[in-house]
C-alpha atoms as a PDB file:
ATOM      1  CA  UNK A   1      17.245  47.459 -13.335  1.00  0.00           C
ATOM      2  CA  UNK A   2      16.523  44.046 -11.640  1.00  0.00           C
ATOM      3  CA  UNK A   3      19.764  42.041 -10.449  1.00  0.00           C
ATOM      4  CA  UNK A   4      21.109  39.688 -12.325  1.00  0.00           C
ATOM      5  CA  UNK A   5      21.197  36.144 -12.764  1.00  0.00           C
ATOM      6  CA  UNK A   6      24.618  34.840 -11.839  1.00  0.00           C
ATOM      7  CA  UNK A   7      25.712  32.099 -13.756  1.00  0.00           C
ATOM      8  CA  UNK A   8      28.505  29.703 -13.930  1.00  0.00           C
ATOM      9  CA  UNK A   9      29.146  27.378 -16.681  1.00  0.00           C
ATOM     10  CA  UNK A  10      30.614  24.181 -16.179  1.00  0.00           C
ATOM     11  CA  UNK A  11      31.948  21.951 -19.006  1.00  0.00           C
ATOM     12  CA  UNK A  12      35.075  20.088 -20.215  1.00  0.00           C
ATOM     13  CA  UNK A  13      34.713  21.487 -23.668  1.00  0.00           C
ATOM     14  CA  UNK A  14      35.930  24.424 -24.208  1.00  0.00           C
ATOM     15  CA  UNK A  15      33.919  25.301 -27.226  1.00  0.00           C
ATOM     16  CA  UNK A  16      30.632  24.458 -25.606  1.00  0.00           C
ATOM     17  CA  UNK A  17      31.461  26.930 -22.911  1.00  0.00           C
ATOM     18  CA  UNK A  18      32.187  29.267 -25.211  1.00  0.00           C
ATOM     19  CA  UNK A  19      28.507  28.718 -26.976  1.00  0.00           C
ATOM     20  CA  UNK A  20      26.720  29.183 -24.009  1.00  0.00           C
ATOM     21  CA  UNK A  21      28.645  31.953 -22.603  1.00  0.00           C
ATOM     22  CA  UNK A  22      27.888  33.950 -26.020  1.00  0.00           C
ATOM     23  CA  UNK A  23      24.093  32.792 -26.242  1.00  0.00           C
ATOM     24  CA  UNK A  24      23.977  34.379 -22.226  1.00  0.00           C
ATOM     25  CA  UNK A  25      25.962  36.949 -22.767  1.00  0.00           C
ATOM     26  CA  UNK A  26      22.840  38.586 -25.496  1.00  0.00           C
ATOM     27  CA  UNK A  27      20.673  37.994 -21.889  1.00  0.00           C
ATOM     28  CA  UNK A  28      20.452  41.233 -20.595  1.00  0.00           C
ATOM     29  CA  UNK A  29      18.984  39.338 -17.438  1.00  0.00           C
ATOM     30  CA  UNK A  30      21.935  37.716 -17.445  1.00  0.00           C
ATOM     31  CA  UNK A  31      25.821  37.361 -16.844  1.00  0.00           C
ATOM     32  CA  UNK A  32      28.154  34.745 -16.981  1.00  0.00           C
ATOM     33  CA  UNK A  33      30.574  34.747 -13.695  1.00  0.00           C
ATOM     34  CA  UNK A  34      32.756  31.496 -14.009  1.00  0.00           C
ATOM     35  CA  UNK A  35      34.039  28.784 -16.191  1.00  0.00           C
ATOM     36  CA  UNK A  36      35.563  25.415 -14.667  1.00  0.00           C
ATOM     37  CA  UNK A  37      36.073  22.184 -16.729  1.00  0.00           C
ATOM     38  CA  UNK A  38      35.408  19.619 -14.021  1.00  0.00           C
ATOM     39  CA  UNK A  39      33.306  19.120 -10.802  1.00  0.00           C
ATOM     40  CA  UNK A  40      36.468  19.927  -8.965  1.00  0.00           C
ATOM     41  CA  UNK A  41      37.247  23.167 -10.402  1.00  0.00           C
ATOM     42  CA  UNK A  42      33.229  23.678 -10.214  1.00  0.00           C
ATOM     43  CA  UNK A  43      33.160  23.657  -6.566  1.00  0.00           C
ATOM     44  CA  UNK A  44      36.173  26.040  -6.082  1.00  0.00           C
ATOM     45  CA  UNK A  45      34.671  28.673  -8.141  1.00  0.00           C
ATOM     46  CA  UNK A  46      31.578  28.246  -6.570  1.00  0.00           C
ATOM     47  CA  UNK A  47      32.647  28.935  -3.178  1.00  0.00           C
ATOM     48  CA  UNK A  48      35.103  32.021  -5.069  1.00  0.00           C
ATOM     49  CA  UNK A  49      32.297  33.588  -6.974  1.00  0.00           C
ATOM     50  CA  UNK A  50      28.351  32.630  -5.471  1.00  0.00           C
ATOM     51  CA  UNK A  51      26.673  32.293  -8.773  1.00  0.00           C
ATOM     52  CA  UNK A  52      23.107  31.678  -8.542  1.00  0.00           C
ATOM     53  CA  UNK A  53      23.096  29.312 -11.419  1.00  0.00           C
ATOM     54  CA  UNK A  54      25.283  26.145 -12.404  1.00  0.00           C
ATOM     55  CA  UNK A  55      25.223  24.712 -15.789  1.00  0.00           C
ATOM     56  CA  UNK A  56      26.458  21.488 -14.965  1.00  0.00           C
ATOM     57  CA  UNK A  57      27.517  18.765 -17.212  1.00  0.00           C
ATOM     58  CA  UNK A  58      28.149  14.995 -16.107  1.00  0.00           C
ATOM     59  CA  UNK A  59      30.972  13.688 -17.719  1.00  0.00           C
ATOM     60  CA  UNK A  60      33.897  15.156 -16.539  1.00  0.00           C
ATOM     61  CA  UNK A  61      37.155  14.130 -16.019  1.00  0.00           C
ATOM     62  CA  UNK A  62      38.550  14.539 -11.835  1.00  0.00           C
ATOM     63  CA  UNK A  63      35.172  15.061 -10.546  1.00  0.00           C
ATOM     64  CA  UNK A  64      31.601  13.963 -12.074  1.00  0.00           C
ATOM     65  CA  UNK A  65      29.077  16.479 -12.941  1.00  0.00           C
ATOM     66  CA  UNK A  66      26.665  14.318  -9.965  1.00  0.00           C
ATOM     67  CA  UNK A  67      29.195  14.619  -7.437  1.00  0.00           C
ATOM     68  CA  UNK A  68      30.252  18.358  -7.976  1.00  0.00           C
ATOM     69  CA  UNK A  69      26.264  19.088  -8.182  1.00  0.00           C
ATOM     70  CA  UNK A  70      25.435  17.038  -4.564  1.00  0.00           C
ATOM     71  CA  UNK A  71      28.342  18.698  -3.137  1.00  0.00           C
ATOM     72  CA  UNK A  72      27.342  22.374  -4.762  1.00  0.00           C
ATOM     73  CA  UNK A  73      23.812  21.685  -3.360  1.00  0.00           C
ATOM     74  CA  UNK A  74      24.214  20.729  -0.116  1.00  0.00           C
ATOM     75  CA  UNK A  75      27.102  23.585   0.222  1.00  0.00           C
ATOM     76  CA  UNK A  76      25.012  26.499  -1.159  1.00  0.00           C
ATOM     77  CA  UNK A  77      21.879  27.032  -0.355  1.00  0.00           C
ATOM     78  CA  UNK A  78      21.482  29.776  -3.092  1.00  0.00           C
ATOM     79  CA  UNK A  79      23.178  28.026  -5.788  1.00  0.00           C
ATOM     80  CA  UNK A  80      20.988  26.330  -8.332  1.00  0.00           C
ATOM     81  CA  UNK A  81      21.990  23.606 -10.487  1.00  0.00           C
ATOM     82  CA  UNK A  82      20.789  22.939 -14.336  1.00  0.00           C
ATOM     83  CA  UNK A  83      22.307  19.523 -15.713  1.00  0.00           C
ATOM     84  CA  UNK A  84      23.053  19.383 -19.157  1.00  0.00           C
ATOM     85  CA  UNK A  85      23.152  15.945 -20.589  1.00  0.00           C
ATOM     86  CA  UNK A  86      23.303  13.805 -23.656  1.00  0.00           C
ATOM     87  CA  UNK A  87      20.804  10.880 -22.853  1.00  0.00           C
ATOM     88  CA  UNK A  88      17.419  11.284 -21.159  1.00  0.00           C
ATOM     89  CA  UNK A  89      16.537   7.660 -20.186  1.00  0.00           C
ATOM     90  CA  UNK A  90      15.636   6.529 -16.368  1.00  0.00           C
ATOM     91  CA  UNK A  91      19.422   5.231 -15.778  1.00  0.00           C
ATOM     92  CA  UNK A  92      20.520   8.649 -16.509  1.00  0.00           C
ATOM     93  CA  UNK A  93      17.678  11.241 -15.446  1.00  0.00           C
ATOM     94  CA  UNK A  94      17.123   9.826 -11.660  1.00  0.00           C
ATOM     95  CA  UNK A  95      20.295   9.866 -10.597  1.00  0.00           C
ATOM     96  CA  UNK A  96      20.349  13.375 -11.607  1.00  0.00           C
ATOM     97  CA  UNK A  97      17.156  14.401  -9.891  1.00  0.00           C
ATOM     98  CA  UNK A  98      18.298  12.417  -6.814  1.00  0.00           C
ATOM     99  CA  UNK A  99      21.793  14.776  -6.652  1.00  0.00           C
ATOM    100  CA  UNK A 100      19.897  17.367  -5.644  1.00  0.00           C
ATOM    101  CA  UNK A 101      19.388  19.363  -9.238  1.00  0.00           C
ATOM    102  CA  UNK A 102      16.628  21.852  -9.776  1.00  0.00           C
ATOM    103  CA  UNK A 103      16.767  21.199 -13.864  1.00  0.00           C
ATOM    104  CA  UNK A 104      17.740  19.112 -16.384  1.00  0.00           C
ATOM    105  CA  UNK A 105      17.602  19.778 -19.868  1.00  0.00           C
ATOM    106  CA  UNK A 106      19.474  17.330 -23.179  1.00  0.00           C
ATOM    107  CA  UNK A 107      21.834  19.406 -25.434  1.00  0.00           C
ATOM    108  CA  UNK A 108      20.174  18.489 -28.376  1.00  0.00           C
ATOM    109  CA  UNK A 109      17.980  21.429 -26.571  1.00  0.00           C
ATOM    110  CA  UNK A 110      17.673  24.648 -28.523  1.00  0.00           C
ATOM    111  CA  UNK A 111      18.555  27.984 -26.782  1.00  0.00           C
ATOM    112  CA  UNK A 112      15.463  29.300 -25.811  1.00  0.00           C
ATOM    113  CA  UNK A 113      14.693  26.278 -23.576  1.00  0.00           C
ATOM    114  CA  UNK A 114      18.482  27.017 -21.800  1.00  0.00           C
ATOM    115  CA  UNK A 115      17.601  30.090 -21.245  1.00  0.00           C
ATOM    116  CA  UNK A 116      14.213  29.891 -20.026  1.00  0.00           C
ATOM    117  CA  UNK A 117      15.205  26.373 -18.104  1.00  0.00           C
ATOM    118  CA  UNK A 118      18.009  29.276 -16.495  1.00  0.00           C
ATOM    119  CA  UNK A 119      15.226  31.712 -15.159  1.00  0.00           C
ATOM    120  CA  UNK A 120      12.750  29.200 -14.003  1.00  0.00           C
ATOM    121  CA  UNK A 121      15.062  27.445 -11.778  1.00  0.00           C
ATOM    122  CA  UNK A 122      16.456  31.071 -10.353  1.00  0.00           C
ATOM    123  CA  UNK A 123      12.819  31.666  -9.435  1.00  0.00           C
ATOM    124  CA  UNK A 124      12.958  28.574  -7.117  1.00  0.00           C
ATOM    125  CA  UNK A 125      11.478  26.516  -9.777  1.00  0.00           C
ATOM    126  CA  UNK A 126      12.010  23.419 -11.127  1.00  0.00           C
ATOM    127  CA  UNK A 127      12.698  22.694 -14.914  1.00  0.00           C
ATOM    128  CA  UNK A 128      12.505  19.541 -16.750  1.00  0.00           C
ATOM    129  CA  UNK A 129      13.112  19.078 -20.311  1.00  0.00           C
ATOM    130  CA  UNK A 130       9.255  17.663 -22.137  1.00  0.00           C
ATOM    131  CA  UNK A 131      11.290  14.022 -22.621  1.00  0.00           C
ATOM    132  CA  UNK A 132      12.898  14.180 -19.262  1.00  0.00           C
ATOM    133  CA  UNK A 133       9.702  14.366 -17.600  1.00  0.00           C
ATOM    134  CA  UNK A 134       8.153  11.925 -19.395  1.00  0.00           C
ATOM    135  CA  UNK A 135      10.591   9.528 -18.664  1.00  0.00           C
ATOM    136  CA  UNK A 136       9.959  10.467 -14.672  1.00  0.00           C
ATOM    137  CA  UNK A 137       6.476  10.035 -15.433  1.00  0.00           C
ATOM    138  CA  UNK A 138       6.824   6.535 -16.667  1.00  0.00           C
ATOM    139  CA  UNK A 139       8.990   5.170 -14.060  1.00  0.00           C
ATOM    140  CA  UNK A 140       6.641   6.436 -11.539  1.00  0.00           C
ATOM    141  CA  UNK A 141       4.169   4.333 -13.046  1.00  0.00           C
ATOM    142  CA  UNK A 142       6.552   1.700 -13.325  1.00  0.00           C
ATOM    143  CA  UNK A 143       7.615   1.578  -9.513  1.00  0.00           C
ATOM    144  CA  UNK A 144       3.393   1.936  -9.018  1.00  0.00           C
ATOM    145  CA  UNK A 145       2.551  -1.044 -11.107  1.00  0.00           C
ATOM    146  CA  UNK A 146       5.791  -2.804  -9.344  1.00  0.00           C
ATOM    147  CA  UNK A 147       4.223  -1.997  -5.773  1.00  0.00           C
ATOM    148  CA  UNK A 148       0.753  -2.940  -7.405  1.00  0.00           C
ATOM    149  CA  UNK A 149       2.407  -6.478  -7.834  1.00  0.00           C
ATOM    150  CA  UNK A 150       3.945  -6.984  -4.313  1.00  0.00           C
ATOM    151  CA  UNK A 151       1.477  -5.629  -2.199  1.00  0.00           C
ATOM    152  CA  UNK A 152      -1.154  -7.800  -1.700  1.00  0.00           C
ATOM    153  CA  UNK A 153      -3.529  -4.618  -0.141  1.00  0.00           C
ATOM    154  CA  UNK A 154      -3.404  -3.249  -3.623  1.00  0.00           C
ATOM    155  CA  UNK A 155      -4.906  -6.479  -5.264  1.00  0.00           C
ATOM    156  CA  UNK A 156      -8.005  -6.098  -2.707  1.00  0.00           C
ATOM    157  CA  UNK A 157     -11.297  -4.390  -4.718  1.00  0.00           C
ATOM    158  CA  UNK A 158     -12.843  -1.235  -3.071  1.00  0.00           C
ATOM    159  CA  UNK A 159     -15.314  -3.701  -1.329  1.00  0.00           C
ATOM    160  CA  UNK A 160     -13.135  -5.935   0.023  1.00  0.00           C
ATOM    161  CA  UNK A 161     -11.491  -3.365   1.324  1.00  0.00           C
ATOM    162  CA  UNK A 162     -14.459  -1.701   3.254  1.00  0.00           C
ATOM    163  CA  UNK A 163     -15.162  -5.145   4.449  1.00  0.00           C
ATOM    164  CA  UNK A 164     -11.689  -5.451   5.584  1.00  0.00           C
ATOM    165  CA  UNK A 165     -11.770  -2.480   7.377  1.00  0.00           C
ATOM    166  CA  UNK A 166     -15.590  -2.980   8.941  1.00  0.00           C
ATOM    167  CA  UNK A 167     -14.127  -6.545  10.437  1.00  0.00           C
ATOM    168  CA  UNK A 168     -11.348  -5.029  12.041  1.00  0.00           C
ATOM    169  CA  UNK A 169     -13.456  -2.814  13.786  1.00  0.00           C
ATOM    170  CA  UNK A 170     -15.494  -5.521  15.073  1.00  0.00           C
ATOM    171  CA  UNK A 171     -18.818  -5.564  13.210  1.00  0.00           C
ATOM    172  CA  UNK A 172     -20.621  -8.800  12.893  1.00  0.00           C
ATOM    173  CA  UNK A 173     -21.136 -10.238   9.701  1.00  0.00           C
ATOM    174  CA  UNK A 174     -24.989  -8.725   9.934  1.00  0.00           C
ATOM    175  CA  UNK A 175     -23.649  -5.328  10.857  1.00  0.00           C
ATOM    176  CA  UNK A 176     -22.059  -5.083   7.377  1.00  0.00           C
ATOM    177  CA  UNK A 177     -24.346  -6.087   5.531  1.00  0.00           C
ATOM    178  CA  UNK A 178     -26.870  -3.756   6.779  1.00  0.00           C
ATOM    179  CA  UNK A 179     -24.128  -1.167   6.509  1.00  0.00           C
ATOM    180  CA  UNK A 180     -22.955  -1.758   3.136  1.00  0.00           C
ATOM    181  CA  UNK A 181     -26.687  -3.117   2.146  1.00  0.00           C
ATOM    182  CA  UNK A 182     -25.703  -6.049   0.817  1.00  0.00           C
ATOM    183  CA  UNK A 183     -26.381  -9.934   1.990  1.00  0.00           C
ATOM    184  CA  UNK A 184     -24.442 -11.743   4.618  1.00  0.00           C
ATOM    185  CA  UNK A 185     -23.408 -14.291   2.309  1.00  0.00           C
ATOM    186  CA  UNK A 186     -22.002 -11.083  -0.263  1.00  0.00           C
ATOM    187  CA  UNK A 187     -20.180 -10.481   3.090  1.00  0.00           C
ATOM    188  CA  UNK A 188     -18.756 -13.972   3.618  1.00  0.00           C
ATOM    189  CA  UNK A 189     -17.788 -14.300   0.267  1.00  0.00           C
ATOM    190  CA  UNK A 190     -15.709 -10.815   0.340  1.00  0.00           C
ATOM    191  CA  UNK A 191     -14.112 -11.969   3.449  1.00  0.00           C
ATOM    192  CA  UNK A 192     -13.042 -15.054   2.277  1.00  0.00           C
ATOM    193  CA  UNK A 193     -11.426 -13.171  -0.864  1.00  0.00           C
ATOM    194  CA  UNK A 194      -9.749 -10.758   0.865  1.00  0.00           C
ATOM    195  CA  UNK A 195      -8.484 -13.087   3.720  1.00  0.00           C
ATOM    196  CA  UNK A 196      -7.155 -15.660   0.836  1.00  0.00           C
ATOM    197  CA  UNK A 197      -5.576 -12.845  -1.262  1.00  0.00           C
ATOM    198  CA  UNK A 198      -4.076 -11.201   2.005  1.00  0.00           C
ATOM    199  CA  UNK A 199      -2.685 -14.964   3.016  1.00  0.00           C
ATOM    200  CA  UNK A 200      -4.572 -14.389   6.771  1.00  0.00           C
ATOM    201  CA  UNK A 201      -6.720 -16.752   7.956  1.00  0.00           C
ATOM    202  CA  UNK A 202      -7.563 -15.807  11.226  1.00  0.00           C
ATOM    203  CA  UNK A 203      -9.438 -12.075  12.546  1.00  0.00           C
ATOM    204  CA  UNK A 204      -7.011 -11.151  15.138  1.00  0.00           C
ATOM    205  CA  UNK A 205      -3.940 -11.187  12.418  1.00  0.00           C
ATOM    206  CA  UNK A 206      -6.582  -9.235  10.373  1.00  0.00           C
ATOM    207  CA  UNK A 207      -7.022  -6.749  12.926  1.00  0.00           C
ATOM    208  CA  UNK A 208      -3.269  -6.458  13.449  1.00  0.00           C
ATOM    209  CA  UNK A 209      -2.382  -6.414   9.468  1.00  0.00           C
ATOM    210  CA  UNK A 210      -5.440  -3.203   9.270  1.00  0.00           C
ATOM    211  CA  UNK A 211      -3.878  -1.425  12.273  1.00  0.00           C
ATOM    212  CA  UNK A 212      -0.378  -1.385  10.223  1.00  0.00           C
ATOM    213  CA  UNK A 213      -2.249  -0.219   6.869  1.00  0.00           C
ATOM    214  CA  UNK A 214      -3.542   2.783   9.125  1.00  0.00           C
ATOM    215  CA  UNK A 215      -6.916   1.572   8.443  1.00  0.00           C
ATOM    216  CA  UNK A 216      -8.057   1.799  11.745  1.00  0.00           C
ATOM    217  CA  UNK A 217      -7.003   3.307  15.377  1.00  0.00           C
ATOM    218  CA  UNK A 218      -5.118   1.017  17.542  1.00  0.00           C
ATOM    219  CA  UNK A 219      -7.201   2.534  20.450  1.00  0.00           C
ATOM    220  CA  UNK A 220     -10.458   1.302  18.713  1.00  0.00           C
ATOM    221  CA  UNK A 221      -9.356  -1.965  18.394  1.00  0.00           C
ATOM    222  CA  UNK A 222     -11.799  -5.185  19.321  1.00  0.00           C
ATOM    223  CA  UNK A 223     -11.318  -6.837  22.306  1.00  0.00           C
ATOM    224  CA  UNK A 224     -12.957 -10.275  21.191  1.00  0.00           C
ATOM    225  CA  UNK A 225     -13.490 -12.033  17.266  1.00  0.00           C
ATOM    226  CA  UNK A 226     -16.864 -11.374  15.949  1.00  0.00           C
END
C-alpha cells in the first residue's frame, strides 16, 4: 500500500476541523496527523509532527493563516500548504499566492475539490480553485494593460519597432527601405512616430534607449549617426 498523505488541519473552528477531519478520514490515501487553531499552534505541530499537507485558514486569532503559511514554507521544504478561504477577489487571493501556498481553494468548495486540491498539491502540484484562477488571470491582464499604458515601447506598432531597431544598428534610411521593401519616406514617417511616441529626438539617445530594451548588442553598436 502506497504511503500516506499526511495532513494537518488548521482552523479556529472547532466544528470545521471536525468536518474535514471526518470527510479525510473516509480517504484511504489519507490521514489526518494534527489539529491547531491558530498559525502559532500551526507551526509547533508542524515542526512536532512533518505532515505533508496544511489546510490552512487565514483568519486566526495569535497568528494569521499568511504568516503561519510563509513561515511553514520557508521552514519545511516538504510541507505543502492548501489555504482555505471565504473570499476569492485579487485583495485576498495574491497575497495568498505570494506567502508561498501551493493551493487555494473557497469553502463554499464541495469535498471532492478538497480532496483532490489535497493530492494534487502532494504531487508537487499546484491547485487553484476555477474562480481563484480566474481572478489571477484577470489581474495579470490588468498589471499587462497597466504596463501597456506606461511604457511607451509597448505603444510602438510592429513596424516601428523594426525600424527602431534597424536605426540603432546603423542602417541608412535607404538600407531600410530596401530591407523592409518599403519607401524612404514610409521610413521617415515611422521614425518620426516612433521617435515622438518614445519622447527622443536625437539617434544616439535612440541607440542608447534600444541597447536597454535588449534590442540590440552593445558590442554592435554605431560609431557615427546615419
Amino acid at each position: 500500500m502506497n504511503k500516506k498523505i499526511k495532513v494537518m488541519i488548521v482552523d479556529d473552528h472547532a466544528i470545521l476541523r471536525d468536518g474535514i477531519k471526518a470527510l479525510l478520514s473516509l480517504q484511504e490515501d489519507m490521514e489526518v496527523v494534527g489539529e491547531a487553531a491558530n498559525g502559532k499552534e500551526a507551526l509547533e505541530k508542524t515542526r512536532e509532527v512533518s505532515p505533508d499537507v496544511v489546510i490552512m485558514d487565514i483568519a486566526m486569532p495569535v497568528m494569521n493563516g499568511l504568516e503561519a503559511t510563509r513561515r511553514i514554507t520557508k521552514e519545511n521544504e516538504g510541507t505543502k500548504v492548501l489555504v482555505l478561504t471565504q473570499h476569492d477577489n485579487k485583495e485576498y487571493i495574491v497575497p495568498i499566492i505570494k506567502s508561498g501556498a501551493a493551493g487555494c481553494i473557497p469553502k463554499k468548495a464541495v469535498a471532492s475539490e478538497l480532496v483532490a486540491g489535497i493530492r494534487a498539491i502532494n504531487r508537487g502540484e499546484s491547485f487553484l480553485y476555477p474562480s481563484v484562477a480566474k481572478t489571477l488571470i484577470e489581474d495579470y491582464l490588468r498589471q499587462g494593460e497597466a504596463i501597456a499604458q506606461t511604457d511607451p515601447y509597448e505603444r510602438l506598432t510592429d513596424r516601428e519597432r523594426e525600424v527602431l531597431k534597424l536605426v540603432a544598428e546603423g542602417r541608412t534610411n535607404r538600407e531600410i527601405a530596401e530591407m523592409l521593401v518599403i519607401s524612404i519616406k514610409t521610413v521617415l514617417g515611422h521614425r518620426n512616430n516612433l521617435m515622438e511616441k518614445l519622447g527622443i529626438h536625437n539617434r544616439t539617445d535612440l541607440v542608447k534607449y534600444a541597447i536597454r530594451k535588449g534590442l540590440i548588442d552593445i558590442d554592435n553598436t554605431p560609431d557615427e549617426a546615419a
